[in-house]
Protein backbone atom coordinates (compact mmCIF):
# COMPACT_ATOMS: atom_id res chain seq x y z
CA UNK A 1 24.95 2.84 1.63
CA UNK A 2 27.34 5.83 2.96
CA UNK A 3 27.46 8.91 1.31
CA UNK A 4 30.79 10.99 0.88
CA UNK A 5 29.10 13.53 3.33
CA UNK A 6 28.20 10.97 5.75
CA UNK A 7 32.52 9.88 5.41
CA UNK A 8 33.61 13.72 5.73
CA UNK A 9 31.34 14.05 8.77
CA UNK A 10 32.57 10.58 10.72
CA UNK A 11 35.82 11.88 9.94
CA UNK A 12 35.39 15.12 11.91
CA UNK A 13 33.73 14.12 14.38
CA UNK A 14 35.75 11.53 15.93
CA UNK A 15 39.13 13.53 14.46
CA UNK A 16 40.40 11.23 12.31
CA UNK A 17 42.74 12.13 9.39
CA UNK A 18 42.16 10.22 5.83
CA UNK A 19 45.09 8.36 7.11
CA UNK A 20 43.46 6.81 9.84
CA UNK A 21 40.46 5.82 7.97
CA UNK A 22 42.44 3.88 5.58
CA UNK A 23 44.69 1.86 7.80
CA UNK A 24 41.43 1.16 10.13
CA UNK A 25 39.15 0.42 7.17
CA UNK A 26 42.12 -1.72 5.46
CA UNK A 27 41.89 0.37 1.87
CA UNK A 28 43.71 3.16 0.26
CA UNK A 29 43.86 6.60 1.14
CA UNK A 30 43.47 7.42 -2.94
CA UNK A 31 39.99 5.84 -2.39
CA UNK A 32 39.13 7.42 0.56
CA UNK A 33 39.84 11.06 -0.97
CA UNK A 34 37.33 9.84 -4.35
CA UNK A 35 34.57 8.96 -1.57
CA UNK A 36 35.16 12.10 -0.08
CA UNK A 37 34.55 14.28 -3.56
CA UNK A 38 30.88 12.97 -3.94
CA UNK A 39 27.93 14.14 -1.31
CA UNK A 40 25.99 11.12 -2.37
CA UNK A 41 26.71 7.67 -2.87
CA UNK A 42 29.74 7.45 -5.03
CA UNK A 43 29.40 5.46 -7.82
CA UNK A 44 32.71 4.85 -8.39
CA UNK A 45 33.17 3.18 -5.19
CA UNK A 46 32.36 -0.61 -5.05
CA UNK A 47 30.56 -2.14 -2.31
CA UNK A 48 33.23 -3.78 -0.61
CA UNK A 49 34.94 -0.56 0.12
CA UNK A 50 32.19 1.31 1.30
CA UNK A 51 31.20 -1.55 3.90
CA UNK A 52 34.93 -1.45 4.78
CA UNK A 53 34.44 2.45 5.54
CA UNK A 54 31.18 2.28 7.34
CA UNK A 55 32.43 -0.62 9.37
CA UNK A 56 35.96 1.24 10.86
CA UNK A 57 33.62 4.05 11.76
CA UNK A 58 31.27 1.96 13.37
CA UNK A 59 33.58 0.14 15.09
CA UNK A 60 34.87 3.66 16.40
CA UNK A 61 31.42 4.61 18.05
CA UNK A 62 29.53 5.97 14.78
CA UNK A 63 26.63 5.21 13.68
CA UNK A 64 24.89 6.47 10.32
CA UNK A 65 21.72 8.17 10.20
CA UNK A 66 18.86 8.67 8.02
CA UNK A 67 19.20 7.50 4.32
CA UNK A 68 21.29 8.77 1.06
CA UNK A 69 18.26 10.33 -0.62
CA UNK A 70 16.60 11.97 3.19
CA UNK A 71 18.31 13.35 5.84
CA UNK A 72 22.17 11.37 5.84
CA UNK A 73 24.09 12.25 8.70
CA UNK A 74 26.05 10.80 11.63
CA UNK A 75 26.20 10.95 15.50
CA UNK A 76 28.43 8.92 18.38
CA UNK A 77 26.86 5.75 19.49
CA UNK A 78 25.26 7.05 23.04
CA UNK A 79 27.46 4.16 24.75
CA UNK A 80 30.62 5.92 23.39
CA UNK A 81 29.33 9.27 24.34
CA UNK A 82 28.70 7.01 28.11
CA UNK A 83 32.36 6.02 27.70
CA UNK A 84 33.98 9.19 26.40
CA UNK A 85 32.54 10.83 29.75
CA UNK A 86 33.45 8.75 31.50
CA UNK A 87 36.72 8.65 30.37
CA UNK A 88 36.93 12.64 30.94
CA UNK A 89 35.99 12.52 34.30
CA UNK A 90 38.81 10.55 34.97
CA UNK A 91 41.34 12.48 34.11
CA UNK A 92 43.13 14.57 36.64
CA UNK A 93 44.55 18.17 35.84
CA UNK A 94 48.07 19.25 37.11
């Protein structure tokens, strides 16, 4: 299970707005903004939902770390930090 943190913290990092979130996790923004209240696990948030959220960000290049009750957190996926570098290097400046 996500925590609220964990949702706040994918957000950031990969600089999406709660609007993103919703139309790539397919549910509404009013639920994203509950999830977001709670540092733990919200219980007001069903299952489906949360899988729905963790899945978009996964799908994005983050994975979750450590566990509700020790240590949550998130980091990129070290082939997305590969590709993001990538990426960068690529780019020419004018």
């Amino acid at each position: 299970m996500i925590t609220g943190a964990q949702v706040r913290a994918a957000k950031s990092l990969i600089r999406w707005s709660g609007s993103d979130l919703a139309d790539q996790a397919g549910v509404s923004l009013s639920s994203i903004r509950r999830i977001e209240a709670f540092d733990g696990v919200p219980d007001s948030a069903s299952v489906k939902v949360l899988h729905a959220i963790q899945q978009a960000f996964e799908d994005a290049g983050v994975e979750f770390i450590g566990s509700p009750e020790e240590g949550p957190g998130v980091r990129l996926k070290l082939k997305k930090i590969a590709f993001l570098r990538n990426e960068l290097s690529s780019l020419k400046i004018v």
